[in-house]
Protein backbone atom coordinates (compact mmCIF):
# COMPACT_ATOMS: atom_id res chain seq x y z
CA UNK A 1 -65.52 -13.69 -1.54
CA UNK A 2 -62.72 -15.55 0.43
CA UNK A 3 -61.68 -18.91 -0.02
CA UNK A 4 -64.54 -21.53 0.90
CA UNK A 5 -63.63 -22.93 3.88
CA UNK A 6 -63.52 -26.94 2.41
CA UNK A 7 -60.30 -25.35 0.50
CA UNK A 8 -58.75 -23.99 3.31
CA UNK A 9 -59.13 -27.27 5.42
CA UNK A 10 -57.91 -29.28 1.96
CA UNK A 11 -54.92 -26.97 2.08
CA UNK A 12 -54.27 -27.48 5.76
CA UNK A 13 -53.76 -31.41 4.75
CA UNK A 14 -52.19 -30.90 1.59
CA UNK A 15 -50.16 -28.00 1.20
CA UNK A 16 -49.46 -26.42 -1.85
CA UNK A 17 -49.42 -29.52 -3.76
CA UNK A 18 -52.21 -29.13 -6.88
CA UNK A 19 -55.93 -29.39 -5.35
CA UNK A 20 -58.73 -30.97 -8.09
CA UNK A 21 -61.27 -28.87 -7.94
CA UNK A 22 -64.49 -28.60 -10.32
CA UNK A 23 -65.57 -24.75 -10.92
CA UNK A 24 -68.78 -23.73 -12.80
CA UNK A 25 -68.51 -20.62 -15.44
CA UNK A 26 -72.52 -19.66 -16.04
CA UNK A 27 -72.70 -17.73 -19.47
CA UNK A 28 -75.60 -16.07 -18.55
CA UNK A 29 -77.68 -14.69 -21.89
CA UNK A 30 -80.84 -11.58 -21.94
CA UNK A 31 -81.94 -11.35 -25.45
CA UNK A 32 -78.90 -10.49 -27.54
CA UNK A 33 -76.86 -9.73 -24.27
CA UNK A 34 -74.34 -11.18 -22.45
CA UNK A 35 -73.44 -10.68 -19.00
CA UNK A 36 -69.69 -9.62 -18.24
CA UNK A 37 -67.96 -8.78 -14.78
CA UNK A 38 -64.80 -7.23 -14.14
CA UNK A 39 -62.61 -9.12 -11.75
CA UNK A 40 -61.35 -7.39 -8.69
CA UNK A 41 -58.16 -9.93 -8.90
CA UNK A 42 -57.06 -9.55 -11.91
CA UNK A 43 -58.80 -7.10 -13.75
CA UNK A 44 -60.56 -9.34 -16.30
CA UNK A 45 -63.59 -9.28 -18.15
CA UNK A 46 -65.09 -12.84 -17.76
CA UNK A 47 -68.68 -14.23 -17.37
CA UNK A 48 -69.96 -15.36 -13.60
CA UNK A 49 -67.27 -18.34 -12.54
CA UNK A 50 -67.01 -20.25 -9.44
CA UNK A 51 -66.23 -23.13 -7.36
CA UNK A 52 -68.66 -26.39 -6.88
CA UNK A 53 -69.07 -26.52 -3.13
CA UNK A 54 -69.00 -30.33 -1.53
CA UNK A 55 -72.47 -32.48 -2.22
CA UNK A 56 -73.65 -29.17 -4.83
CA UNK A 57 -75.30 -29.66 -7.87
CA UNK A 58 -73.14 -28.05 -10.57
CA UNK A 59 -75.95 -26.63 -12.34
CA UNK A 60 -77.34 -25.01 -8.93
CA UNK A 61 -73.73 -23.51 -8.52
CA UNK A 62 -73.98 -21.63 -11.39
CA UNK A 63 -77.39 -20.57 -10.54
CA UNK A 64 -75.78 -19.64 -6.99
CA UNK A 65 -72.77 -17.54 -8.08
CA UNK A 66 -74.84 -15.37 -10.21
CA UNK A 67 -77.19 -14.61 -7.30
CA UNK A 68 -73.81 -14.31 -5.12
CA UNK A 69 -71.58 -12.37 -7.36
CA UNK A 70 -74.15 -9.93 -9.78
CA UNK A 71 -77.50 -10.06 -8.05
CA UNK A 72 -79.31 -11.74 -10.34
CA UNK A 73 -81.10 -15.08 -10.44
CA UNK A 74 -80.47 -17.47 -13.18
CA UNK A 75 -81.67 -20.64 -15.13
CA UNK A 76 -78.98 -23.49 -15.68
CA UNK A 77 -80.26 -24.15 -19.23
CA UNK A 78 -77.62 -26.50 -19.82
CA UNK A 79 -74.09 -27.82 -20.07
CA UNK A 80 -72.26 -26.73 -22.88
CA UNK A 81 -68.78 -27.06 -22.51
CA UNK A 82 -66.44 -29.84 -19.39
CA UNK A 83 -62.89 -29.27 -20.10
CA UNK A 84 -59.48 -28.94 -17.93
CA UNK A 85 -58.14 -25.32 -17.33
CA UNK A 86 -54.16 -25.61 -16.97
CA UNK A 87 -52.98 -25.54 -13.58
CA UNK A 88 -53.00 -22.51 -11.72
CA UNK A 89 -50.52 -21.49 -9.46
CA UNK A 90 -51.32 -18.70 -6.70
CA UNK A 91 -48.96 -16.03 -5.52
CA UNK A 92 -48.88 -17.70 -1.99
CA UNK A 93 -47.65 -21.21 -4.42
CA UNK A 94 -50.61 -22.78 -3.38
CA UNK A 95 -51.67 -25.26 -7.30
CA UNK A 96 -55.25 -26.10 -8.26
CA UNK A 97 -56.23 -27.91 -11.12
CA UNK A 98 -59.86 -26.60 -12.08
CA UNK A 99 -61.83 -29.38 -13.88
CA UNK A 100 -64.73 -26.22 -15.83
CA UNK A 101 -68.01 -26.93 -16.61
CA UNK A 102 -69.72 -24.27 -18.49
CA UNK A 103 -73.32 -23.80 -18.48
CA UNK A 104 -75.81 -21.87 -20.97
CA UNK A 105 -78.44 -19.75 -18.60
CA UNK A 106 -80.65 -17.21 -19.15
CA UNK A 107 -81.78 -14.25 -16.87
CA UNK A 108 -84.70 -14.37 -14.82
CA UNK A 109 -84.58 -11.53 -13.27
CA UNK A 110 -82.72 -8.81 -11.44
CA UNK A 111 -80.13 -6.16 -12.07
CA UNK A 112 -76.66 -6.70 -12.33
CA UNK A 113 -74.23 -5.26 -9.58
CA UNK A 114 -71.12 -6.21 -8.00
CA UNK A 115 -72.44 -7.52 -4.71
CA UNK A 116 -69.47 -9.61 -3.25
CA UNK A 117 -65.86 -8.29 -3.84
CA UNK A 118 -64.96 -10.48 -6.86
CA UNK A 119 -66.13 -7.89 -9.42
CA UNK A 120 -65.48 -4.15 -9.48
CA UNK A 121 -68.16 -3.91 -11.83
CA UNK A 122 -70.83 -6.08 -13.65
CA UNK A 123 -73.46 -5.13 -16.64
CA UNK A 124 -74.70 -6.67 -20.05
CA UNK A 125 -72.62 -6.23 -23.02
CA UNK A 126 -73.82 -6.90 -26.67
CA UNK A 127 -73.00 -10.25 -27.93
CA UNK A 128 -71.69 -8.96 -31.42
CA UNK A 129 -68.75 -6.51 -29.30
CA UNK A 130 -67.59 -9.69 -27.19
CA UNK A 131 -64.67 -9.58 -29.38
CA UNK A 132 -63.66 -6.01 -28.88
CA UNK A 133 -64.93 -5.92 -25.39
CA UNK A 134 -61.46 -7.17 -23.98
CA UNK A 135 -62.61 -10.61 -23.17
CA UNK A 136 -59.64 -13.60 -23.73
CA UNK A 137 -59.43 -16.67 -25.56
CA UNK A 138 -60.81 -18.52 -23.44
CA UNK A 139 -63.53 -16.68 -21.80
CA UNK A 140 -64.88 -15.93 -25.13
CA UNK A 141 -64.46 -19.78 -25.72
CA UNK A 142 -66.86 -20.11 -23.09
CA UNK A 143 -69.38 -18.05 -24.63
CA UNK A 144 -68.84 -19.51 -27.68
CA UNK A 145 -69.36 -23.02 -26.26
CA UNK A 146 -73.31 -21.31 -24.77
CA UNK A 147 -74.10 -19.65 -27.87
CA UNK A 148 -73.74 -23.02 -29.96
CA UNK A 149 -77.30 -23.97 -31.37
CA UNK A 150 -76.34 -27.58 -31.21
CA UNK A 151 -77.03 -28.35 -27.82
CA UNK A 152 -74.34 -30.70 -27.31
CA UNK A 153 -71.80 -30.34 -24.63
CA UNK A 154 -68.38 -30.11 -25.92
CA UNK A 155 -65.68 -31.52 -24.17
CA UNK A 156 -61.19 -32.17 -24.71
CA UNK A 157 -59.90 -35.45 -25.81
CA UNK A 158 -56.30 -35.94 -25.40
CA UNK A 159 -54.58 -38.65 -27.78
């Protein structure tokens, strides 16, 4: 999917100075499952992620990129995990600062397939081969952060 068109306005004002932005990541579970997608960008294996559009609801973004990105629709079960992904720095030098809010959801129904161009591939991968499944740090952080019984959110606190 290109860049939303807010961003692209944003950029026309600011440049390539760092943009806040708040993206979603929706960990979404079936069962003993977890859904995975590989990234057309970069290769990656990382759960649904995406940006908050203007005025949205976080928890119906994450609901919106799993209809937009695997064909599936969602529950936003809840918040499990608000920190502060270090900057990011495009090839085109263009800096955004991505404020993450992970959410727990659970399938309602569908079957997973790559329907926009950000994954090459999408499918549901046991939750005990996460580790040997190629996903990093901090994508399996994420999951970690959904599969926690506790129900609290976690979040960073700098001293």
């Amino acid at each position: 999917m290109p860049t939303p068109d807010f961003i692209l306005e944003l950029r026309e004002l600011v440049g390539t100075r760092p943009l806040p932005l708040v993206g979603v990541t929706a960990v979404i579970i079936r069962g003993d499952d977890v859904l995975l997608g590989r990234r057309s960008d970069n290769g990656a294996l990382t759960p649904v992620t995406g940006i908050v559009d203007p005025g949205e609801e976080p928890a119906d973004a994450a609901c919106r990129e799993a209809l937009e990105e695997a064909g599936l629709v969602v529950r936003a079960d809840r918040l499990t995990w608000v920190h502060q992904i270090p900057r990011v720095t495009y090839d085109n030098g263009d800096q955004s600062d991505y404020l993450d809010l992970t959410f727990r959801c659970s399938w309602v129904s569908g079957d997973p397939f790559p329907v926009d161009a950000e994954m090459t591939e999408v499918g549901w991968y046991p939750l005990s081969d996460i580790g040997s499944a190629g996903v990093d740090d901090d994508m399996r952080a994420r999951i970690a952060s959904a599969l926690d019984e506790r129900g609290e959110a976690r979040f960073e606190q700098r001293d």
